[in-house]
Protein backbone atom coordinates (compact mmCIF):
# COMPACT_ATOMS: atom_id res chain seq x y z
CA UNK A 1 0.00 0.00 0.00
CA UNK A 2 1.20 3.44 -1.03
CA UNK A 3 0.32 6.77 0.69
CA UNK A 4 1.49 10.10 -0.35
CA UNK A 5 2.63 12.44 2.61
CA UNK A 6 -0.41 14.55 1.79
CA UNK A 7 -2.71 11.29 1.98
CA UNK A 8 -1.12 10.23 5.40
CA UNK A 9 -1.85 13.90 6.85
CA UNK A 10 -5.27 13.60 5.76
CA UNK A 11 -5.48 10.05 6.97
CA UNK A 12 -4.06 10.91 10.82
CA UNK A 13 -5.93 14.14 10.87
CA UNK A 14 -9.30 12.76 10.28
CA UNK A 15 -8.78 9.72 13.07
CA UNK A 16 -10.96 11.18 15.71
CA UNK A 17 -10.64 9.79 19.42
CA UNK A 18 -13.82 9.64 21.61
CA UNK A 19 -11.95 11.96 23.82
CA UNK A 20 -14.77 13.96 25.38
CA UNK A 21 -17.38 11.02 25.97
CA UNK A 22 -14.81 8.87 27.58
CA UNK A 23 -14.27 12.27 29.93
CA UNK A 24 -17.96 12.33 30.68
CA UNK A 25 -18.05 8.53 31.33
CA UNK A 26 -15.98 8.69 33.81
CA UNK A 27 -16.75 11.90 35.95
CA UNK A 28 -20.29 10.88 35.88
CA UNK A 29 -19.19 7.67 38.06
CA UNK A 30 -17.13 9.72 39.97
CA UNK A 31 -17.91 10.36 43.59
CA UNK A 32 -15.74 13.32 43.60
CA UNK A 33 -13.87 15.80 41.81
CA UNK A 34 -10.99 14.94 39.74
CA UNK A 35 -8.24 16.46 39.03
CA UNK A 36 -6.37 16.57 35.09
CA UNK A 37 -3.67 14.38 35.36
CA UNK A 38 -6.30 11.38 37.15
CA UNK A 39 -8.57 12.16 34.29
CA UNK A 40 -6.09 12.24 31.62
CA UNK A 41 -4.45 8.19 33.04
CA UNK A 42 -8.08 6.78 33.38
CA UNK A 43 -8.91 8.21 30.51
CA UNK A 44 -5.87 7.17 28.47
CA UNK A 45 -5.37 10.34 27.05
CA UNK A 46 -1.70 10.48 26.13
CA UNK A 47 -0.96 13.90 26.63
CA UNK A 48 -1.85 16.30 30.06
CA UNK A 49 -2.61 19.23 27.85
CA UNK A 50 -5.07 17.16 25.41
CA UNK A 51 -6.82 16.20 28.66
CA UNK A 52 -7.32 19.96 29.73
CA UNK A 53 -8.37 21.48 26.27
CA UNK A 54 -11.02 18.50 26.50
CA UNK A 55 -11.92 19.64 30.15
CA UNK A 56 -12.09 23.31 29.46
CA UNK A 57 -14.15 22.61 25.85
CA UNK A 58 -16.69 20.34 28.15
CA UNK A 59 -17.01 22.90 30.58
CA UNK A 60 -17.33 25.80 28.15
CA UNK A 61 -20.31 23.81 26.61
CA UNK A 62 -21.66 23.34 30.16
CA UNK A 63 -21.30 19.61 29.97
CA UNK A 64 -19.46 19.65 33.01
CA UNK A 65 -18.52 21.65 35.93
CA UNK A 66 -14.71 22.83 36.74
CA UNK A 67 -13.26 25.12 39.43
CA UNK A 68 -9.35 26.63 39.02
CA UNK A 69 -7.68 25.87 41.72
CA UNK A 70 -3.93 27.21 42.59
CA UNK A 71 -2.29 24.81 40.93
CA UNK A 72 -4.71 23.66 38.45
CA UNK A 73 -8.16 22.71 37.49
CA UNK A 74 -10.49 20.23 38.71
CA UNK A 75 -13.75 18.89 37.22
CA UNK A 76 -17.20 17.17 38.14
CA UNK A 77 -19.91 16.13 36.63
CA UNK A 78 -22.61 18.85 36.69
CA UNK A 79 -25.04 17.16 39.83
CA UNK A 80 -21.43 16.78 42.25
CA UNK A 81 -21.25 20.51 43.05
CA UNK A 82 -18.74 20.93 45.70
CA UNK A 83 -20.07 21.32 49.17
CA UNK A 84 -20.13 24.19 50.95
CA UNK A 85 -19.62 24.19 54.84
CA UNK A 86 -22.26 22.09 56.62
CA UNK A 87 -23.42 20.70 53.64
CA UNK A 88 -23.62 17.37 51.97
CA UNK A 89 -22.81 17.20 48.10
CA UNK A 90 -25.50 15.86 45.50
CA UNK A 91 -23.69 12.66 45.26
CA UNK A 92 -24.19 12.26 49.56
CA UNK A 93 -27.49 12.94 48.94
CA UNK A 94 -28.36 10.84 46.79
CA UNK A 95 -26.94 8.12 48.19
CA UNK A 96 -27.73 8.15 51.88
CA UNK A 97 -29.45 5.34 53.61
């Protein structure tokens, strides 16, 4: 088989990974917030900045929820907001006996 190097740019920039909705997957059976780099390993995203673009893009679409902390960024899925003082998260809630 013969490609041309125009054919193989074509070829590797069409491949599309499912990225975003493995991302989703996996906060929405998370019991808590996660942080890029955890997301990016269970995720098998190759690449810590790949993992944050998809983070940021999810969040800007309101997909998920994200808060910037001083280090970095960590997301949840939109019903595990972060608990304030005194409170009990969705998640907690929803799973109390």
């Amino acid at each position: 088989m013969h490609f041309t190097l125009r054919a193989l740019v074509v070829i590797v920039v069409k491949k599309t990974y499912p990225y975003k909705e493995s991302i989703l997957q996996l906060l929405g059976t998370s019991s808590q917030a996660l942080d890029v780099e955890n997301i990016r390993v269970a995720c098998d995203i190759g690449n810590w900045q790949t993992a944050l673009k998809h983070c940021l893009e999810l969040l800007h679409d309101g997909r998920i929820r994200g808060t910037k902390t001083s280090k970095s960024w960590i997301f949840f899925a939109k019903d595990i907001a972060p608990a304030r003082d005194g409170e009990r998260t969705a998640y907690a809630r929803r799973n109390a006996q």
